[in-house]
PDB file of N, CA and C in Angstrom:
ATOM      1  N   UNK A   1       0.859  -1.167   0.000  1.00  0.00           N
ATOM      2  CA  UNK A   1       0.000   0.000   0.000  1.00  0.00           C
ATOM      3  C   UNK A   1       0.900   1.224   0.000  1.00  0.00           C
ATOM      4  N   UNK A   2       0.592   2.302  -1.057  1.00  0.00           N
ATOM      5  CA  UNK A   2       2.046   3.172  -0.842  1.00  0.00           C
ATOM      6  C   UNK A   2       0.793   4.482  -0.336  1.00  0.00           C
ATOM      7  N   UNK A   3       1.498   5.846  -0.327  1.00  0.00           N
ATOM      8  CA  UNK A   3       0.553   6.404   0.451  1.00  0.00           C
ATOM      9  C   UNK A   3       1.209   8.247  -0.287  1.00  0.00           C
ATOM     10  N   UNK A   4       0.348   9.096  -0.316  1.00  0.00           N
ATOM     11  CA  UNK A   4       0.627  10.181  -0.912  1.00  0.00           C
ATOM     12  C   UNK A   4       0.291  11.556   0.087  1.00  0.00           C
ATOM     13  N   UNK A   5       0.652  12.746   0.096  1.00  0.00           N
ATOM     14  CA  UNK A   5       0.515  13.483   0.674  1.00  0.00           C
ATOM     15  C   UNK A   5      -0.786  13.985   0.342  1.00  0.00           C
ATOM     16  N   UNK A   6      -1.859  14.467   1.063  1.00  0.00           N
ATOM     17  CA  UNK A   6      -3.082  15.466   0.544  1.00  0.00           C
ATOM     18  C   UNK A   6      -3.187  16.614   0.659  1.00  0.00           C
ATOM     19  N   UNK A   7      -2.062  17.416   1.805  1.00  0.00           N
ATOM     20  CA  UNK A   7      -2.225  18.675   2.000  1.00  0.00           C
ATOM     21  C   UNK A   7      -1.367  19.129   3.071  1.00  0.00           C
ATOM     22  N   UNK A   8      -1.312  20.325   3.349  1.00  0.00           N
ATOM     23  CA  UNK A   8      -0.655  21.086   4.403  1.00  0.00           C
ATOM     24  C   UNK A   8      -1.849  20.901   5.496  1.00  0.00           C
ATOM     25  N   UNK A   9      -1.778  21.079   6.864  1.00  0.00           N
ATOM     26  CA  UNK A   9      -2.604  21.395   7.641  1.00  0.00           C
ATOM     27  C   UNK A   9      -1.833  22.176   8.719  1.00  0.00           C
ATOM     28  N   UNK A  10      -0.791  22.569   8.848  1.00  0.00           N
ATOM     29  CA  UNK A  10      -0.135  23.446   9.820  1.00  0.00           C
ATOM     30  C   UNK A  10       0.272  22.535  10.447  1.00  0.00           C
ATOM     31  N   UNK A  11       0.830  22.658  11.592  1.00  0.00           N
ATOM     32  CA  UNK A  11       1.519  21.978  13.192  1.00  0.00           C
ATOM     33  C   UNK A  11       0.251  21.869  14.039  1.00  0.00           C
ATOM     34  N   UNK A  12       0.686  20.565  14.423  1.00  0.00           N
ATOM     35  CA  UNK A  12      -0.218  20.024  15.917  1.00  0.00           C
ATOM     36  C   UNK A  12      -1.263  19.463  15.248  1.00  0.00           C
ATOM     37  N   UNK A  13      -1.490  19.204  13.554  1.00  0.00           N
ATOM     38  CA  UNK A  13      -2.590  18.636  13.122  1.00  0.00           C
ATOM     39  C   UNK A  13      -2.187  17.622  12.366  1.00  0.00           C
ATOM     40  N   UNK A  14      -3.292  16.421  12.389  1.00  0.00           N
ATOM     41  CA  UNK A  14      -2.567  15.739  12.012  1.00  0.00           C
ATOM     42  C   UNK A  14      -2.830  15.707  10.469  1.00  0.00           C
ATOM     43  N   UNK A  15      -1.632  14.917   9.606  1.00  0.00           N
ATOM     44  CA  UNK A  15      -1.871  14.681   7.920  1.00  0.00           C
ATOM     45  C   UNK A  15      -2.895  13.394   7.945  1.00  0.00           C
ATOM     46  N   UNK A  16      -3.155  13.726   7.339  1.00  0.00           N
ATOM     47  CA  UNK A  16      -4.150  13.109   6.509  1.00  0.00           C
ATOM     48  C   UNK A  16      -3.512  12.381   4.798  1.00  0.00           C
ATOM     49  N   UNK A  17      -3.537  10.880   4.894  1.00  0.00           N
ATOM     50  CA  UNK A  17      -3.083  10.808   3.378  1.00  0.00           C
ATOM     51  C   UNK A  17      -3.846   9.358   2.790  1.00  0.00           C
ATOM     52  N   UNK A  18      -3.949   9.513   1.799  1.00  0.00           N
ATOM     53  CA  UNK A  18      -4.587   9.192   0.939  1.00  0.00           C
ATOM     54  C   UNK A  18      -3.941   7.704   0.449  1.00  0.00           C
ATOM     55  N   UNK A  19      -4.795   6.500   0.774  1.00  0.00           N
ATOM     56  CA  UNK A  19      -4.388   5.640   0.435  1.00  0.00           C
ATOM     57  C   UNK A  19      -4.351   4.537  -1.162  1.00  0.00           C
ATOM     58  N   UNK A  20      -3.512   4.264  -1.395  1.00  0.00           N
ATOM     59  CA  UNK A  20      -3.294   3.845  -2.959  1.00  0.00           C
ATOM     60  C   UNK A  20      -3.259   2.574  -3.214  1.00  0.00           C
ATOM     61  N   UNK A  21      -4.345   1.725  -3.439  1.00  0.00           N
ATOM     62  CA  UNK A  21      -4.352   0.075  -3.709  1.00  0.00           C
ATOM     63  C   UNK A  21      -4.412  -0.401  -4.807  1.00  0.00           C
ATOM     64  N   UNK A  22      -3.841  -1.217  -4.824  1.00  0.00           N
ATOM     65  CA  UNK A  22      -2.759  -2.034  -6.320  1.00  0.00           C
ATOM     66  C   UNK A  22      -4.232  -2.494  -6.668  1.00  0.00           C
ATOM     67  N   UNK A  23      -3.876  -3.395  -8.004  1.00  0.00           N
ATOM     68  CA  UNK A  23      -5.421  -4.093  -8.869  1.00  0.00           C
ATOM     69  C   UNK A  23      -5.504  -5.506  -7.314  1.00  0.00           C
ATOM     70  N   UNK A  24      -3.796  -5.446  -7.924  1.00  0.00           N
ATOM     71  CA  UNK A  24      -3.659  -7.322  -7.248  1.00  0.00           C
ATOM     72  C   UNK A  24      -4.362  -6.832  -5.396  1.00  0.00           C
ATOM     73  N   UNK A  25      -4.218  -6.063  -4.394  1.00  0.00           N
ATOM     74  CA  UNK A  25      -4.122  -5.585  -3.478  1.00  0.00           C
ATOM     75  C   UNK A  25      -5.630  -5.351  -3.281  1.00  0.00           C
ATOM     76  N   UNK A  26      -6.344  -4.969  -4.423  1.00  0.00           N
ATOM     77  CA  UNK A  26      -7.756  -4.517  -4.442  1.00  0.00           C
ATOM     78  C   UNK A  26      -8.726  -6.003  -4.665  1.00  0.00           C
ATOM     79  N   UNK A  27      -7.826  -6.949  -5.438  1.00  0.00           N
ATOM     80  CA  UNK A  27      -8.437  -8.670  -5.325  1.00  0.00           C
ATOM     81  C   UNK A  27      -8.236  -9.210  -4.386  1.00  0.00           C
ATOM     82  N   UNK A  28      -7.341  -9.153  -4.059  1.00  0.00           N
ATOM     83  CA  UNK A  28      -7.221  -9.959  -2.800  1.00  0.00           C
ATOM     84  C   UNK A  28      -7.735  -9.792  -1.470  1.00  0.00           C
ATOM     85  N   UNK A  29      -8.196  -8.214  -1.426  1.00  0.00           N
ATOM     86  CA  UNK A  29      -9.021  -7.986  -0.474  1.00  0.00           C
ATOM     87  C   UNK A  29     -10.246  -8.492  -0.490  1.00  0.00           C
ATOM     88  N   UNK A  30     -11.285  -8.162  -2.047  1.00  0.00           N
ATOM     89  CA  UNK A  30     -12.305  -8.320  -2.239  1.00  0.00           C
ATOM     90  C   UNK A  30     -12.566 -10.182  -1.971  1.00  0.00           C
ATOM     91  N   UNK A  31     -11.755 -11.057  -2.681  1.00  0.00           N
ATOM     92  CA  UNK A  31     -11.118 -12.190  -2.354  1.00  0.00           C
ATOM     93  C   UNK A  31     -11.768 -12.623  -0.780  1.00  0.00           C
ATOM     94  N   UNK A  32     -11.088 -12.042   0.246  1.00  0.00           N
ATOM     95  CA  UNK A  32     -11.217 -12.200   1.194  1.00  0.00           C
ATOM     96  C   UNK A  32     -12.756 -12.010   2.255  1.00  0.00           C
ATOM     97  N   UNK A  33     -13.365 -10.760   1.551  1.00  0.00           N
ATOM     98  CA  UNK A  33     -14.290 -10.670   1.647  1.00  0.00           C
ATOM     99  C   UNK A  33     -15.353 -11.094   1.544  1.00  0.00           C
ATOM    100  N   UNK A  34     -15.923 -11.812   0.308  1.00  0.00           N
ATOM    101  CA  UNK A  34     -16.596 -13.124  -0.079  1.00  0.00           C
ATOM    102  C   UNK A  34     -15.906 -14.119   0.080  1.00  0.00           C
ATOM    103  N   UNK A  35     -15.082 -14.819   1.110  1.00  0.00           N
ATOM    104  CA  UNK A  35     -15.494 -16.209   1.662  1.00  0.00           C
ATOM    105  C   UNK A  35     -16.866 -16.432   2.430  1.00  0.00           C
ATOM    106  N   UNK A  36     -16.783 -17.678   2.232  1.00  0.00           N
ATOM    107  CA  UNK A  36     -17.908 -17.753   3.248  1.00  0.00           C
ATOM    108  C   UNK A  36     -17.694 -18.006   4.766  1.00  0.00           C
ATOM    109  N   UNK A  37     -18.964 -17.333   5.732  1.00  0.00           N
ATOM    110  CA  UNK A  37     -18.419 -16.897   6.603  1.00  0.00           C
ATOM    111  C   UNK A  37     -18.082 -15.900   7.188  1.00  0.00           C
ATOM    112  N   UNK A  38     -17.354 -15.224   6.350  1.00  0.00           N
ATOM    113  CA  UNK A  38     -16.210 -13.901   6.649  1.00  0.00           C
ATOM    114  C   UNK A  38     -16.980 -12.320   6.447  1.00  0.00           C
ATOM    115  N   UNK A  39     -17.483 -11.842   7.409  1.00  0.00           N
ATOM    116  CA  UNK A  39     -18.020 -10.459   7.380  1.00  0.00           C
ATOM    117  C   UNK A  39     -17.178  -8.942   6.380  1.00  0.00           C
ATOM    118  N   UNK A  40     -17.836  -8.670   5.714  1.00  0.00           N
ATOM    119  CA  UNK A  40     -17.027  -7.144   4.958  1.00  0.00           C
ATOM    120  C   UNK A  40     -16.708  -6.555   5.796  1.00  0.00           C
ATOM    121  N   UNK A  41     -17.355  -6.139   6.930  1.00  0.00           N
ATOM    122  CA  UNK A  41     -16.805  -5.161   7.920  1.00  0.00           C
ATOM    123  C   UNK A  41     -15.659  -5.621   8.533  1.00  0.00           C
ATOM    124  N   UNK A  42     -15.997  -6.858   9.162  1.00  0.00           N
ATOM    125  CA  UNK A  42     -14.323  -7.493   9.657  1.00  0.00           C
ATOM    126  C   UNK A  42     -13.219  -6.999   8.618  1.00  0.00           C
ATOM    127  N   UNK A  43     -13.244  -7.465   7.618  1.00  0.00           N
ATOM    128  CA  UNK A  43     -12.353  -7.573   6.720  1.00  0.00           C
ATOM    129  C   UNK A  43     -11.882  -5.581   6.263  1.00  0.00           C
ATOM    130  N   UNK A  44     -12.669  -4.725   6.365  1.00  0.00           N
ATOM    131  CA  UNK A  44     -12.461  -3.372   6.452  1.00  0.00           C
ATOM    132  C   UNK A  44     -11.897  -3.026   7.029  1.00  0.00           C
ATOM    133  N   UNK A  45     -12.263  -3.365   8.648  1.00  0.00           N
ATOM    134  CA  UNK A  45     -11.640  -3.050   9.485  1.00  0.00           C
ATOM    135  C   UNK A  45     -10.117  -3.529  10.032  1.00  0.00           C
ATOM    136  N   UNK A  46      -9.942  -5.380   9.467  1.00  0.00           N
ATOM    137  CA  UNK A  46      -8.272  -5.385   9.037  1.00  0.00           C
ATOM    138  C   UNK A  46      -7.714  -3.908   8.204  1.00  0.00           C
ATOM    139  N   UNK A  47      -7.988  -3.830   7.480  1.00  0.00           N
ATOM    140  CA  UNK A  47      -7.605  -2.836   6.799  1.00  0.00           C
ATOM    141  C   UNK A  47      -7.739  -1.272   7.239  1.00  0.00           C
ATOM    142  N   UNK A  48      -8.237  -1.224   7.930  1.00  0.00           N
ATOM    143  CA  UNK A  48      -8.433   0.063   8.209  1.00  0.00           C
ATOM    144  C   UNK A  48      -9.112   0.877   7.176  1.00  0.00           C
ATOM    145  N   UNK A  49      -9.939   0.542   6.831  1.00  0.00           N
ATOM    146  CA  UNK A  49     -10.484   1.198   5.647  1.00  0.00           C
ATOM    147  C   UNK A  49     -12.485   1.174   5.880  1.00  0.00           C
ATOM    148  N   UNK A  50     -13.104   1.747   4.752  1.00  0.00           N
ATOM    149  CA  UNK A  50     -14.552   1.555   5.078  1.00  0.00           C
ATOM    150  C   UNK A  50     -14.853   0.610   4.014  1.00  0.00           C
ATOM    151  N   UNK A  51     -16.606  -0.003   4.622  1.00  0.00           N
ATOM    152  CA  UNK A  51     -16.542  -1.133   4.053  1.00  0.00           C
ATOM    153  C   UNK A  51     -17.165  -0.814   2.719  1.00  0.00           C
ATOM    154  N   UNK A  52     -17.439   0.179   2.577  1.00  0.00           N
ATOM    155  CA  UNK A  52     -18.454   0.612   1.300  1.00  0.00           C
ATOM    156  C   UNK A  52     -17.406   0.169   0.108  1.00  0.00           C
ATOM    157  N   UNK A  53     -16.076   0.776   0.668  1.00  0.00           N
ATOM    158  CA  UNK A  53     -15.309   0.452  -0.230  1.00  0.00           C
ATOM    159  C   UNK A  53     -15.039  -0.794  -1.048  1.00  0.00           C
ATOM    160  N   UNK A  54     -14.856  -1.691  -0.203  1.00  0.00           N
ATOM    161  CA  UNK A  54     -15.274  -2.741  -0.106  1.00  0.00           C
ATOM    162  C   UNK A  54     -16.125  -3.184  -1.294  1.00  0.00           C
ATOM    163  N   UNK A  55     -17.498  -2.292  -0.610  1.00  0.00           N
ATOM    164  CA  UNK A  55     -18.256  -3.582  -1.924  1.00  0.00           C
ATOM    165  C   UNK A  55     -18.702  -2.406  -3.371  1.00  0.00           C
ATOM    166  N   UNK A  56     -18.105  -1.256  -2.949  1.00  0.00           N
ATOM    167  CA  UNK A  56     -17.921  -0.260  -4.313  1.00  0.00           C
ATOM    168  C   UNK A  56     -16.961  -1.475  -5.313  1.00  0.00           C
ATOM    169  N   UNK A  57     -15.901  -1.806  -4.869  1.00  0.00           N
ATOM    170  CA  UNK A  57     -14.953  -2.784  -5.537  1.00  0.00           C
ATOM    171  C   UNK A  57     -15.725  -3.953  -5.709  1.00  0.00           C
ATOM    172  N   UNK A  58     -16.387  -4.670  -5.350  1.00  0.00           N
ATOM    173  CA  UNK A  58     -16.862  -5.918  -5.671  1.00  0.00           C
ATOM    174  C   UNK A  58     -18.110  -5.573  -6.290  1.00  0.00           C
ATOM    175  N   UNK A  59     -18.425  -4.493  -6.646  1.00  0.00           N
ATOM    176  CA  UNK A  59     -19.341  -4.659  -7.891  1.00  0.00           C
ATOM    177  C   UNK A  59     -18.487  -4.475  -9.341  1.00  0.00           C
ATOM    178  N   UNK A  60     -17.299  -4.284  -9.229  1.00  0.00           N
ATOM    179  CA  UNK A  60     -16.533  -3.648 -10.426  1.00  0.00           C
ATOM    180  C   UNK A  60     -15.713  -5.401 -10.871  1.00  0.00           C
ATOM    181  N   UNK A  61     -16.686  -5.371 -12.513  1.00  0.00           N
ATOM    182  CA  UNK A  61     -15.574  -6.743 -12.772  1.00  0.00           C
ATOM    183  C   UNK A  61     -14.137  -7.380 -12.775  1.00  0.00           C
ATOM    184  N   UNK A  62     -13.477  -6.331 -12.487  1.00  0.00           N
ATOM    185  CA  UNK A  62     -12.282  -6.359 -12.648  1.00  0.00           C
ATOM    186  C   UNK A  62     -11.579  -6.976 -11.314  1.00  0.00           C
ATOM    187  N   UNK A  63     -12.643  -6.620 -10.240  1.00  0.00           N
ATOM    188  CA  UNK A  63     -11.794  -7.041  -8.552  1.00  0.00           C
ATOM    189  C   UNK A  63     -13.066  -7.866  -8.130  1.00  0.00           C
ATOM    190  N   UNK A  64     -13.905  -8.250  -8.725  1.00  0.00           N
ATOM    191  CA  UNK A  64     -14.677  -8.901  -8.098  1.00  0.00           C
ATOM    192  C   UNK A  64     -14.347 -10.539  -8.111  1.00  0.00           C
ATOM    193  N   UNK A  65     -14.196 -11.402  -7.522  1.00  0.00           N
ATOM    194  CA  UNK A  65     -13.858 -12.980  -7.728  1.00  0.00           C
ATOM    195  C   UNK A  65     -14.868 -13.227  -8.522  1.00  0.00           C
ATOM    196  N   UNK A  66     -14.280 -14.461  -9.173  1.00  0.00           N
ATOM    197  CA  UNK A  66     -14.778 -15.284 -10.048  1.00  0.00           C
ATOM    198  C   UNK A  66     -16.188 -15.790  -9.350  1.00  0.00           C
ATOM    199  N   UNK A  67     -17.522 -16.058  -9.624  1.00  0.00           N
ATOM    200  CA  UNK A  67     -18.612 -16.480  -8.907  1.00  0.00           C
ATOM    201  C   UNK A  67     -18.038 -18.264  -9.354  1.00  0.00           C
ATOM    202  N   UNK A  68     -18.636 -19.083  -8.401  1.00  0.00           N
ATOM    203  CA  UNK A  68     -18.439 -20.777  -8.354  1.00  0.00           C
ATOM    204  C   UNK A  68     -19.136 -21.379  -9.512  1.00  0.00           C
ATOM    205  N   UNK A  69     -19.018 -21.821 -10.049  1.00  0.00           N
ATOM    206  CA  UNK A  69     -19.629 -22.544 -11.154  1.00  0.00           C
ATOM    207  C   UNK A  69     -21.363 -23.283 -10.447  1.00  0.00           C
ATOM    208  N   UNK A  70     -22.356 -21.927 -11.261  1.00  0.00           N
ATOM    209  CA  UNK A  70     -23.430 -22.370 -11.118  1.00  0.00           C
ATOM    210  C   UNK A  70     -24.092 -24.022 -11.458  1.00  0.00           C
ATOM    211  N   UNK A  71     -24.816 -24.650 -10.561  1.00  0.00           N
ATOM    212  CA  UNK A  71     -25.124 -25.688 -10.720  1.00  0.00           C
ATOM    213  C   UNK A  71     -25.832 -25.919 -11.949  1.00  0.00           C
ATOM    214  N   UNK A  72     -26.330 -26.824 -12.494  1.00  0.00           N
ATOM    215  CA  UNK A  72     -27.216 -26.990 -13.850  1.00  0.00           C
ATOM    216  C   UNK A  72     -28.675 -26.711 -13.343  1.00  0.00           C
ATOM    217  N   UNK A  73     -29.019 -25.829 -13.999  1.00  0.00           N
ATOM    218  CA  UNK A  73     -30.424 -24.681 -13.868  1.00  0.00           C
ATOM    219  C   UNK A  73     -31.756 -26.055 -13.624  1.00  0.00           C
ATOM    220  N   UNK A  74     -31.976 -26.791 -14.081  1.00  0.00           N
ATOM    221  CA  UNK A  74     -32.894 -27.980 -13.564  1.00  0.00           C
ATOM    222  C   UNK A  74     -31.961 -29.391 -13.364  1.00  0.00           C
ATOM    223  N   UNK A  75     -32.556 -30.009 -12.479  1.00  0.00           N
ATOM    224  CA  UNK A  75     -31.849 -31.123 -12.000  1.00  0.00           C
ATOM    225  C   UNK A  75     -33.790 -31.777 -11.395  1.00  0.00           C
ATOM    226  N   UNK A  76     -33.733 -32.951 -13.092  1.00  0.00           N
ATOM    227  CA  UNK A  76     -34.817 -33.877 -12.475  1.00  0.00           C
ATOM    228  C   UNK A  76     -34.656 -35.188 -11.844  1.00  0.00           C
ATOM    229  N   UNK A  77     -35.204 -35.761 -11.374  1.00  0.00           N
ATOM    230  CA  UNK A  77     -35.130 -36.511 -10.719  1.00  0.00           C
ATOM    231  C   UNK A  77     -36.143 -37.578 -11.260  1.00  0.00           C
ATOM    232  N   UNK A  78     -36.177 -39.114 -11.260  1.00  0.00           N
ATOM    233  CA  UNK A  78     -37.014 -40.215 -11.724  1.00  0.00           C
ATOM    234  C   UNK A  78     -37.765 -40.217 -10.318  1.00  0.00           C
ATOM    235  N   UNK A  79     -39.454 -40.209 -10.465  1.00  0.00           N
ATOM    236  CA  UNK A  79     -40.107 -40.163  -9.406  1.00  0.00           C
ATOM    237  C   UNK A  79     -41.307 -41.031 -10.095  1.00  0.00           C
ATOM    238  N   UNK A  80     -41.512 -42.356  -8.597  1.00  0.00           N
ATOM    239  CA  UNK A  80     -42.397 -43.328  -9.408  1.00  0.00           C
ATOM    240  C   UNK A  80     -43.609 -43.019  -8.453  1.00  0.00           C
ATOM    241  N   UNK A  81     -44.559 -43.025  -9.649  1.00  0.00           N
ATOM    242  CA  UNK A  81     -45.856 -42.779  -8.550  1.00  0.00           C
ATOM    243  C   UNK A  81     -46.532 -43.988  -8.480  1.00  0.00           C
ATOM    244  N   UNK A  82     -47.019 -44.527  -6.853  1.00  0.00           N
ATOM    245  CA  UNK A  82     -47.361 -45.841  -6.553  1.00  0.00           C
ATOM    246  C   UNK A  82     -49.326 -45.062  -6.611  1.00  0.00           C
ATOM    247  N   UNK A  83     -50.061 -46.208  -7.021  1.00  0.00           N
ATOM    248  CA  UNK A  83     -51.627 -46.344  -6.888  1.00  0.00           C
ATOM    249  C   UNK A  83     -51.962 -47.524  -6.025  1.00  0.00           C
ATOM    250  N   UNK A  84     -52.579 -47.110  -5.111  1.00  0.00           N
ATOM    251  CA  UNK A  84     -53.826 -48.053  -4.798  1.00  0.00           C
ATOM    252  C   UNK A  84     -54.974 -48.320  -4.634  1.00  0.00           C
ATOM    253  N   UNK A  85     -55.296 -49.523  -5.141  1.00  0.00           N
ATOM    254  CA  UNK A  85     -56.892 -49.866  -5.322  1.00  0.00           C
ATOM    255  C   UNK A  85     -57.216 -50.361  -3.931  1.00  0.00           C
TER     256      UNK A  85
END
């Protein structure tokens, strides 16, 4: 994570700077985020960061993980129907 200056603020205040995340840095977070299980906020808050961010990035195709290979859309089944007289 490298980090840039945003401004002057005088003495006794603190800087403020602006943080800069790689593609790979921005997957691997998002990555982490969709396990299952694993809360966005937890995972923000490793980071020190907000979680919006978070899922601002995981709507963007580029950092979002791969989704699991959807199952086959119908799955029938042989079902014998018994009668009685």
């Amino acid at each position: 994570m490298s980090t840039i200056d945003s401004g002057h603020y005088g003495d006794g205040v603190a800087r403020r700077t602006k943080r800069l995340w790689t593609e790979n840095e921005r997957r691997a977070i998002c990555l982490r985020a969709t396990a299952p299980g694993v809360s966005v906020e937890r995972v923000a808050q490793r980071y020190a960061m907000n979680a919006n961010l978070i899922f601002k990035w995981l709507r963007d195709p580029r950092y979002a993980p791969e989704s699991p290979a959807e199952p086959d859309a119908a799955c029938f089944l042989p079902v014998e129907a018994l009668t009685s007289r």
